[in-house]
N, C-alpha and C. Protein backbone atom coordinates (compact mmCIF):
# COMPACT_ATOMS: atom_id res chain seq x y z
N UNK A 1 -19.81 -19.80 -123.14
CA UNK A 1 -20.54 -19.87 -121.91
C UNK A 1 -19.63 -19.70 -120.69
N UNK A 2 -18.35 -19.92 -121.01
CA UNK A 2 -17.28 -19.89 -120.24
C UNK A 2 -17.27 -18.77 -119.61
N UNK A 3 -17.43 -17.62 -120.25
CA UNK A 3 -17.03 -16.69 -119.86
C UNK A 3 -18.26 -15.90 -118.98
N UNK A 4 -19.56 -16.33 -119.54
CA UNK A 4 -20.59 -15.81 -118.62
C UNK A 4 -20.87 -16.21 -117.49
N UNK A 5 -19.88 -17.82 -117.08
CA UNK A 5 -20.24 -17.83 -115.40
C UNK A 5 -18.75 -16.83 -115.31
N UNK A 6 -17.86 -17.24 -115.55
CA UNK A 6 -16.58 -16.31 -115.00
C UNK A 6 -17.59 -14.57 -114.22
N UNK A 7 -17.96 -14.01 -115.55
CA UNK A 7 -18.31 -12.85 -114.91
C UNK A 7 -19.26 -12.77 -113.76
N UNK A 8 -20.45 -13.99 -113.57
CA UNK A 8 -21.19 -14.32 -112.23
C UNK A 8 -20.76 -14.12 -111.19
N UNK A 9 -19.28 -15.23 -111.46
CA UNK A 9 -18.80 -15.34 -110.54
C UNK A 9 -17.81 -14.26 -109.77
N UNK A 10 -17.38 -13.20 -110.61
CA UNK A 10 -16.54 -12.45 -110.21
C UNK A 10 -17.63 -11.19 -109.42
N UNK A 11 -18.95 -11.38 -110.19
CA UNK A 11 -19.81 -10.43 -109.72
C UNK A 11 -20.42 -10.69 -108.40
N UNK A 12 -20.11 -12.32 -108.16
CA UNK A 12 -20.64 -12.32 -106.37
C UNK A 12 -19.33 -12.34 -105.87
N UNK A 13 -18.16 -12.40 -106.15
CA UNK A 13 -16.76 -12.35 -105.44
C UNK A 13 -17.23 -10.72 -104.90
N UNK A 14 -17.47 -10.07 -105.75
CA UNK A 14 -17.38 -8.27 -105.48
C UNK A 14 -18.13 -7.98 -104.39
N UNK A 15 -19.66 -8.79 -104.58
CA UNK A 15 -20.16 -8.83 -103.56
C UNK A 15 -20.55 -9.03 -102.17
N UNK A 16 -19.82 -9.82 -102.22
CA UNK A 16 -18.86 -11.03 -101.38
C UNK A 16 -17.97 -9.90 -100.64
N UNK A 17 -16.98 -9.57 -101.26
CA UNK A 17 -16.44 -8.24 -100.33
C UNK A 17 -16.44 -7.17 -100.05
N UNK A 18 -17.19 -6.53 -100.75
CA UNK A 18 -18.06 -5.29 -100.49
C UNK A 18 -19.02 -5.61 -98.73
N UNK A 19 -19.65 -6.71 -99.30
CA UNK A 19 -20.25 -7.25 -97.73
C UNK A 19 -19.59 -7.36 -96.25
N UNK A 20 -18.05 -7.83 -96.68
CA UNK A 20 -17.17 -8.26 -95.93
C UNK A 20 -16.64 -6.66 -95.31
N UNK A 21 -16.28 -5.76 -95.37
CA UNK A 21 -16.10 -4.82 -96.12
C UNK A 21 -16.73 -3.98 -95.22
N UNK A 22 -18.49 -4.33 -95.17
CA UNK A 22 -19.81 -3.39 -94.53
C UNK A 22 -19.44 -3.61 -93.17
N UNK A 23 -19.33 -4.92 -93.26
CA UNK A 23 -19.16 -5.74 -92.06
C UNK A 23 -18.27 -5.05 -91.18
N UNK A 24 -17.05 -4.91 -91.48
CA UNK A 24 -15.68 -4.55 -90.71
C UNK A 24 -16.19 -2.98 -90.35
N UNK A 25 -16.64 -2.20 -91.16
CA UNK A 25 -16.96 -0.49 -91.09
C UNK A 25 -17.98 -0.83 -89.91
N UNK A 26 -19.07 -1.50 -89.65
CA UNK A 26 -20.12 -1.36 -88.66
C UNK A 26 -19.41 -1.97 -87.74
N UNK A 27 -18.74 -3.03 -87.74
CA UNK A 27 -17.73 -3.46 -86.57
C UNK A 27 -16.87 -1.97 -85.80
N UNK A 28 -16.29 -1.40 -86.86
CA UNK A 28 -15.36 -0.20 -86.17
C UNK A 28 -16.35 1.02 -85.78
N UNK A 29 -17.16 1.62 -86.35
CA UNK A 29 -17.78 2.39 -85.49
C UNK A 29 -18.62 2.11 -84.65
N UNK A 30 -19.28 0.67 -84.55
CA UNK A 30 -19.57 0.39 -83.26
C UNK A 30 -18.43 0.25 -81.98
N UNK A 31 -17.84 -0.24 -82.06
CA UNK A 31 -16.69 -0.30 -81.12
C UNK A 31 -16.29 1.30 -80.58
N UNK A 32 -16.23 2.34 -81.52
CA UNK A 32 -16.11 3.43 -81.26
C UNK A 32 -17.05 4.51 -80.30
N UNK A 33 -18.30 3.73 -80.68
CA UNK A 33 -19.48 4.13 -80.27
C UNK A 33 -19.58 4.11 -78.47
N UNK A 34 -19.22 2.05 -78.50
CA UNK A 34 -19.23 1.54 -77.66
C UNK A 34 -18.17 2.18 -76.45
N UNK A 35 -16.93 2.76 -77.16
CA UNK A 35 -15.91 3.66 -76.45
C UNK A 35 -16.34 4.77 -75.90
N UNK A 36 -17.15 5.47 -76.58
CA UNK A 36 -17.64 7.18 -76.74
C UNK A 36 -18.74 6.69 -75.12
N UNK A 37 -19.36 6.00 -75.74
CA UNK A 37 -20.62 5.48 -74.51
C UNK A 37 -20.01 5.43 -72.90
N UNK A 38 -18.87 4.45 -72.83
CA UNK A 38 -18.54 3.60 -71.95
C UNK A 38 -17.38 5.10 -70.88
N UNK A 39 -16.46 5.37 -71.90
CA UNK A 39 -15.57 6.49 -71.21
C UNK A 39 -15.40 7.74 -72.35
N UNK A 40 -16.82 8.70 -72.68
CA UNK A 40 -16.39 9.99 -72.99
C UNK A 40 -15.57 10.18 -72.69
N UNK A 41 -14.79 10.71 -71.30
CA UNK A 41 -13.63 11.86 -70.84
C UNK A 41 -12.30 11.32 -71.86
N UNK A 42 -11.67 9.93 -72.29
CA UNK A 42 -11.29 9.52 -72.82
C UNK A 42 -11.02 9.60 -74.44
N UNK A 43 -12.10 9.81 -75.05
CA UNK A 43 -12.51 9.58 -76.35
C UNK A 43 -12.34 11.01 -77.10
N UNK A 44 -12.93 11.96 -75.95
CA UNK A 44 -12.97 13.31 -76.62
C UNK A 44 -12.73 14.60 -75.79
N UNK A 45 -12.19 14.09 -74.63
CA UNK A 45 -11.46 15.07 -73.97
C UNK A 45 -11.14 16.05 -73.70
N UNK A 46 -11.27 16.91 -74.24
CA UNK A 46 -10.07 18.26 -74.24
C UNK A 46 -10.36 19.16 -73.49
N UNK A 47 -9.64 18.89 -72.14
CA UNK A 47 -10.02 20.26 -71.29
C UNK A 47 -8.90 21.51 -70.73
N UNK A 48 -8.58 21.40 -72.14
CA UNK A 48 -7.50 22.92 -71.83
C UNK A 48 -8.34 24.10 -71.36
N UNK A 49 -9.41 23.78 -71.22
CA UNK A 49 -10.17 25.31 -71.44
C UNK A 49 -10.18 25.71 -69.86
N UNK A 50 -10.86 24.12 -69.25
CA UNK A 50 -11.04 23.94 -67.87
C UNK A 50 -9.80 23.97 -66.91
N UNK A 51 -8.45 23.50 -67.18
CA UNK A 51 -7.14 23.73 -66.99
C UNK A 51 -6.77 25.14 -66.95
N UNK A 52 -7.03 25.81 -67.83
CA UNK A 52 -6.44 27.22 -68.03
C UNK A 52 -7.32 28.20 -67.28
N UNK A 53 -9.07 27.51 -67.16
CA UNK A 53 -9.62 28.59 -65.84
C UNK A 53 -8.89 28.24 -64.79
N UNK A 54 -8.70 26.87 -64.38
CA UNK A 54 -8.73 26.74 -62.94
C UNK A 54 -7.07 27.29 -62.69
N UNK A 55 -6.54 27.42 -63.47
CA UNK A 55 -4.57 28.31 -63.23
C UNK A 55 -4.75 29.66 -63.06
N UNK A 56 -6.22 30.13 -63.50
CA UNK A 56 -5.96 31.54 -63.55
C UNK A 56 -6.83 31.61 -61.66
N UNK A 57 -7.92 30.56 -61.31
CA UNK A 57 -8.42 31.03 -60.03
C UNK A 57 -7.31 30.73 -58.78
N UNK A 58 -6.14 29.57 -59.82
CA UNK A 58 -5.28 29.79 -58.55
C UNK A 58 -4.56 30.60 -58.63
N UNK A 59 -3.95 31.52 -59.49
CA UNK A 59 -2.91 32.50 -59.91
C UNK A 59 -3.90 33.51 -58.70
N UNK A 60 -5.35 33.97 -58.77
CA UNK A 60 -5.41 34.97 -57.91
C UNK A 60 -5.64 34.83 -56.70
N UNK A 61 -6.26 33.42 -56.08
CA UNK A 61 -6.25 33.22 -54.66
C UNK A 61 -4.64 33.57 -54.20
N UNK A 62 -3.38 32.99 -55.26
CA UNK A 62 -2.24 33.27 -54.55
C UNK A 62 -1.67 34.52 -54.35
N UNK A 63 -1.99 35.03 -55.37
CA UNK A 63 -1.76 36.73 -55.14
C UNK A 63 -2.05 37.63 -53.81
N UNK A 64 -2.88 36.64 -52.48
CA UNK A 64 -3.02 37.49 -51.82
C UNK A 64 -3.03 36.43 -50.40
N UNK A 65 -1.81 35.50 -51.01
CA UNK A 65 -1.48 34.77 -49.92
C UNK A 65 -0.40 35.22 -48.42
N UNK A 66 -0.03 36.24 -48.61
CA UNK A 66 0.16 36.80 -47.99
C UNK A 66 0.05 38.59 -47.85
N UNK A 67 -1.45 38.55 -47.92
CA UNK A 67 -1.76 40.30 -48.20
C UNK A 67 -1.91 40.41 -46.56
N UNK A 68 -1.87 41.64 -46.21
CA UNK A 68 -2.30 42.46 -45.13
C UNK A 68 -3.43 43.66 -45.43
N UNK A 69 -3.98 43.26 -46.02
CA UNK A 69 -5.13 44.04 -46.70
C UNK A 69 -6.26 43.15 -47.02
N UNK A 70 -7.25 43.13 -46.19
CA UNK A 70 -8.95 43.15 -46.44
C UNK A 70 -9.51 43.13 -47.98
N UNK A 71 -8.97 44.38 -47.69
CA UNK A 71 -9.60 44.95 -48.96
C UNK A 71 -9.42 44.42 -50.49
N UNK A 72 -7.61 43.98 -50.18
CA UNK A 72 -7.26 43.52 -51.71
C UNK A 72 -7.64 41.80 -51.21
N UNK A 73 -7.96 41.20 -50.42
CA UNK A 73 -8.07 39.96 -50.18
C UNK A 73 -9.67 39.58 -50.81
N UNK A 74 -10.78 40.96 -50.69
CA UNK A 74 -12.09 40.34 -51.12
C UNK A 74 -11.78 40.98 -52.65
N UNK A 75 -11.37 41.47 -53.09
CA UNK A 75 -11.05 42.13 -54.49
C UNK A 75 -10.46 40.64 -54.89
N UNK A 76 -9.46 39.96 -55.10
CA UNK A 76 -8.75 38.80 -55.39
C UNK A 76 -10.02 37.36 -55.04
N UNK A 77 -10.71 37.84 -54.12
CA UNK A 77 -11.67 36.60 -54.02
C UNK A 77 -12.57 36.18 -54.86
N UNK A 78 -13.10 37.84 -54.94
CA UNK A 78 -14.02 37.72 -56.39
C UNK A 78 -13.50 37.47 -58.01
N UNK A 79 -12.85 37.60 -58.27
CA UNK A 79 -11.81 37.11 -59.09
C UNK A 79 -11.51 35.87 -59.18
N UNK A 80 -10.70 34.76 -57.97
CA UNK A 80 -11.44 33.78 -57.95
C UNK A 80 -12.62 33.27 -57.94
N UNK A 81 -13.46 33.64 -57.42
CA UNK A 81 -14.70 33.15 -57.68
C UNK A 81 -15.23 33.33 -59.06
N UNK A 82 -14.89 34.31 -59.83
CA UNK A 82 -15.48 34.30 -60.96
C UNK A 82 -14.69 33.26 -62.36
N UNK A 83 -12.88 32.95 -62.13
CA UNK A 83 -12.59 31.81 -62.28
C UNK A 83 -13.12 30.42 -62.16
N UNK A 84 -12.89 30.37 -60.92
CA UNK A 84 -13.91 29.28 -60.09
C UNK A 84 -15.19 28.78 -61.04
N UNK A 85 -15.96 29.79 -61.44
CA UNK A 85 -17.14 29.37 -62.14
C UNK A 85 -16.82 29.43 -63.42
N UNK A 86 -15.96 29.95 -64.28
CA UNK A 86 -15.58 29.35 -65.55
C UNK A 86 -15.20 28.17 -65.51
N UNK A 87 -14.36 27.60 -64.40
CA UNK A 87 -13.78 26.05 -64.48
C UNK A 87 -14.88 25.17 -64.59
N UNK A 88 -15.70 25.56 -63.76
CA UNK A 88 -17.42 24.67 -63.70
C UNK A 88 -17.58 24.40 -64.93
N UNK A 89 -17.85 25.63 -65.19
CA UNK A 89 -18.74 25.53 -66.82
C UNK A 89 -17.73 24.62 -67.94
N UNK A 90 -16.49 25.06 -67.96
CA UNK A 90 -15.60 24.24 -68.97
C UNK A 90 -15.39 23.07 -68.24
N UNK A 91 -15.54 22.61 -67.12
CA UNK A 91 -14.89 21.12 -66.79
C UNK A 91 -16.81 20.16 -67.07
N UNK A 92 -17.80 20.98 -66.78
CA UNK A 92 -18.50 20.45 -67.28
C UNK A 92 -18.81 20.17 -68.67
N UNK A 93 -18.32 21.06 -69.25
CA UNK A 93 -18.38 20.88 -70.89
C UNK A 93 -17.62 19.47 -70.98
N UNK A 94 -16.39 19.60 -71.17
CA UNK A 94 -15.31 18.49 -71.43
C UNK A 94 -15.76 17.07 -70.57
N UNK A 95 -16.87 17.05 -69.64
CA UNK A 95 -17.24 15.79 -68.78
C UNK A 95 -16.28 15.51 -67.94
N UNK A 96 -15.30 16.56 -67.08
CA UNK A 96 -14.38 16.36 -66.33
C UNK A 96 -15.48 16.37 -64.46
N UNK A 97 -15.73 15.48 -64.08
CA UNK A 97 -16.54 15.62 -62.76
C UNK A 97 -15.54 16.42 -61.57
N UNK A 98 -14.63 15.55 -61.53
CA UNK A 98 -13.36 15.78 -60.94
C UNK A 98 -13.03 17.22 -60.74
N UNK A 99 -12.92 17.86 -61.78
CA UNK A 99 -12.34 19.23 -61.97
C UNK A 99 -13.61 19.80 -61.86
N UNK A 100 -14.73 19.88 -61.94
CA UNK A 100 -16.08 20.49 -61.79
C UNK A 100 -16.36 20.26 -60.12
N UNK A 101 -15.94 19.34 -59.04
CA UNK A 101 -16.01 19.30 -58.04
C UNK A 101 -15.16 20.28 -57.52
N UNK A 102 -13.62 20.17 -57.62
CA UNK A 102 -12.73 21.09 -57.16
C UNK A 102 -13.15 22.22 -57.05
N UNK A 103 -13.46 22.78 -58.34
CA UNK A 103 -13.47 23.96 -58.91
C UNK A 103 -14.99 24.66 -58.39
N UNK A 104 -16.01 23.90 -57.64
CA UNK A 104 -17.00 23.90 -57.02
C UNK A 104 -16.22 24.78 -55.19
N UNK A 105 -15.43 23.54 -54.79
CA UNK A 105 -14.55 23.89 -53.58
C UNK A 105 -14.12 25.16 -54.08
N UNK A 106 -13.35 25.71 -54.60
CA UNK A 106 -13.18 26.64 -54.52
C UNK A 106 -13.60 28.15 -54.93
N UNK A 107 -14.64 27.43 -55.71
CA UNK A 107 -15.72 28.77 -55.17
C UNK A 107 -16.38 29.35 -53.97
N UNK A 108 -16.41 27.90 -53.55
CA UNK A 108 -16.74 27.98 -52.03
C UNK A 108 -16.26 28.90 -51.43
N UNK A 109 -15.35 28.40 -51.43
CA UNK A 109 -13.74 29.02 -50.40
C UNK A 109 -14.22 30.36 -50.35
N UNK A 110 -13.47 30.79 -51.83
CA UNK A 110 -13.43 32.44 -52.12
C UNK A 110 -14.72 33.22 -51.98
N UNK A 111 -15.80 32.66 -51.64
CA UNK A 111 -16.87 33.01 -51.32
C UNK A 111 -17.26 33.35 -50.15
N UNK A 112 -16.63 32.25 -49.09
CA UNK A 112 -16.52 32.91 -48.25
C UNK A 112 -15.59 33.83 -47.46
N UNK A 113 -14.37 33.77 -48.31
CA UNK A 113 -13.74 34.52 -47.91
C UNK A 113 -14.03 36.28 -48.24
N UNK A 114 -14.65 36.26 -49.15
CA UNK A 114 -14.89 37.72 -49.70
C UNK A 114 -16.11 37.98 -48.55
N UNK A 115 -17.28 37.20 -48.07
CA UNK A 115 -18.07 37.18 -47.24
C UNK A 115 -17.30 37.93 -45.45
N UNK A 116 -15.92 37.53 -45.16
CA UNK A 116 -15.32 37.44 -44.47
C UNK A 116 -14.76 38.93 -43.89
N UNK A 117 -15.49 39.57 -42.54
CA UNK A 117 -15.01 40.71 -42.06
C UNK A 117 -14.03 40.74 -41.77
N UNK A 118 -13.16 39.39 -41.40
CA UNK A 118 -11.97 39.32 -40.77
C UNK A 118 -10.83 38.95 -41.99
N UNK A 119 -9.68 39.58 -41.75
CA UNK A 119 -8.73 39.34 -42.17
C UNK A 119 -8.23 37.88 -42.16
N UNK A 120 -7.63 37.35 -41.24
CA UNK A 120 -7.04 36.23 -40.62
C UNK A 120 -7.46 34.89 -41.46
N UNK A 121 -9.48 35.15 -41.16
CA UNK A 121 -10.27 34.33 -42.03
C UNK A 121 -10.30 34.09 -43.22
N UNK A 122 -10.03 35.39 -43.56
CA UNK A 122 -10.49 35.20 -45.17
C UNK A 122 -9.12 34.91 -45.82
N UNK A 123 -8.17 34.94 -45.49
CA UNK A 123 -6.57 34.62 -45.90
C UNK A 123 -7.03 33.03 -45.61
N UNK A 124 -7.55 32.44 -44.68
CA UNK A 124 -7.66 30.83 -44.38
C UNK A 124 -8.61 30.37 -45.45
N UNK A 125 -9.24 30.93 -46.06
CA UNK A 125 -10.44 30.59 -46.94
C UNK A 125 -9.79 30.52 -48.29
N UNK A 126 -9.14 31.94 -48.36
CA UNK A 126 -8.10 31.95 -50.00
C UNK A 126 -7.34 31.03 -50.16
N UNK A 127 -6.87 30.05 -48.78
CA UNK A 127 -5.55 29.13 -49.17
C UNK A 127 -6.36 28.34 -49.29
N UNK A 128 -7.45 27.85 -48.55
CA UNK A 128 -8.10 26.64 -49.07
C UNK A 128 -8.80 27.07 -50.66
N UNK A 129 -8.92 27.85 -50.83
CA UNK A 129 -9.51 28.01 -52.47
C UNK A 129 -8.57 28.11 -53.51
N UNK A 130 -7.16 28.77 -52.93
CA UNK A 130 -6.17 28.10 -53.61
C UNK A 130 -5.68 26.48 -54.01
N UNK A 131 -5.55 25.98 -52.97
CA UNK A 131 -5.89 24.32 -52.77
C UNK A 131 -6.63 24.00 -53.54
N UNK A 132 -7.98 24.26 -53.32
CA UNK A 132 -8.80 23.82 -54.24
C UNK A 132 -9.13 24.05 -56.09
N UNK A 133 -8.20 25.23 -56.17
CA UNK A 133 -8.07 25.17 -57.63
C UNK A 133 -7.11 24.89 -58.37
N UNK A 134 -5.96 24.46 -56.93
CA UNK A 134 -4.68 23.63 -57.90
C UNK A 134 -5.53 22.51 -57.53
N UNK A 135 -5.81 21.94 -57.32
CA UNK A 135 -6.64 19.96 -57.89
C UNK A 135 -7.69 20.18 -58.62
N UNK A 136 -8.11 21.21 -58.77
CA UNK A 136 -8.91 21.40 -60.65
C UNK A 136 -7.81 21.58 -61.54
N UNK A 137 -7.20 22.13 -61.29
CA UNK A 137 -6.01 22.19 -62.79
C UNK A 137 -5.42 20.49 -62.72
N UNK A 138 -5.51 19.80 -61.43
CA UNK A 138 -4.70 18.43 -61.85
C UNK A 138 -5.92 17.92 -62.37
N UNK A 139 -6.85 17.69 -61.73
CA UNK A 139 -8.15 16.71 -62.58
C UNK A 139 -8.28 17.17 -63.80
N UNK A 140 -8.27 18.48 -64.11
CA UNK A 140 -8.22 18.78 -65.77
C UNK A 140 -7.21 18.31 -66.77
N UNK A 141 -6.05 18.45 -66.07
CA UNK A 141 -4.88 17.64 -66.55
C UNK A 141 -4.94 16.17 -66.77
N UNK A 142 -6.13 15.48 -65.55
CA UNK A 142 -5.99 14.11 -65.90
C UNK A 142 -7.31 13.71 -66.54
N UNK A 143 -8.29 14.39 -66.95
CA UNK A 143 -9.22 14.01 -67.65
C UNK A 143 -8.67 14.76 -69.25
N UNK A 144 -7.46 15.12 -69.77
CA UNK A 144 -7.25 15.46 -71.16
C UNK A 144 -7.16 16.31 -71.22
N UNK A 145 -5.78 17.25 -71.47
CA UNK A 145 -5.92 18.80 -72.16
C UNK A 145 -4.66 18.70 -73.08
């Protein structure tokens, strides 16, 4: 008889931690959950994508930081601007607000600068849209890439 509580007993020990066990697994993916909930940008991050638009809308606002040409200044604008709106789209993907604001500014900018009959102006518009898409590449940088 000895031996048939032994096995009882080993059969609620099992049970016993198998339970213990359930316990700890629903403990950790709740907590995880509770992470994912509380700070996405954190948890799952990755906005190289949004980083690497917003380097390329500043690579061309700068290209024509000191142009004497109109012409290549709204050519380079649109270019940014069409950067500009990839950063949107990828900083919104990744839940970067930050870098989706910037990267908002400097569509702006280059928008109006391509809008812009004047020279003078639209060089003042490119630096601010330059500006504005180096602090999308930092907010992308600081929301994870």
């Amino acid at each position: 008889m000895e031996s048939g509580n032994s096995y009882i007993k080993n059969v609620r020990r099992s049970q016993n931690n198998r339970g213990i066990a359930t316990n700890k697994t629903r403990l950790v993916l709740g907590l995880i959950l509770l992470a994912y909930l509380l700070f996405p940008q954190f948890v799952l991050a990755n906005c190289s994508a949004a980083y690497s638009c917003a380097d390329d809308a500043y690579s061309y606002a700068k290209k024509v930081y000191n142009s004497e040409s109109l012409h290549d200044v709204h050519y380079y604008a649109g270019k940014t601007m069409s950067a500009a709106e990839d950063t949107m789209s990828e900083a919104k993907e990744c839940g970067c607000a930050d870098a989706y604001s910037s990267a908002k500014d400097a569509y702006s900018y280059a928008h109006k600068a391509y809008q812009s009959d004047y020279l003078y102006e639209a060089l003042y518009y490119m630096r601010k849209a330059m500006s504005a898409a180096g602090d999308a590449m930092y907010a992308a940088a600081d929301c994870g890439i």
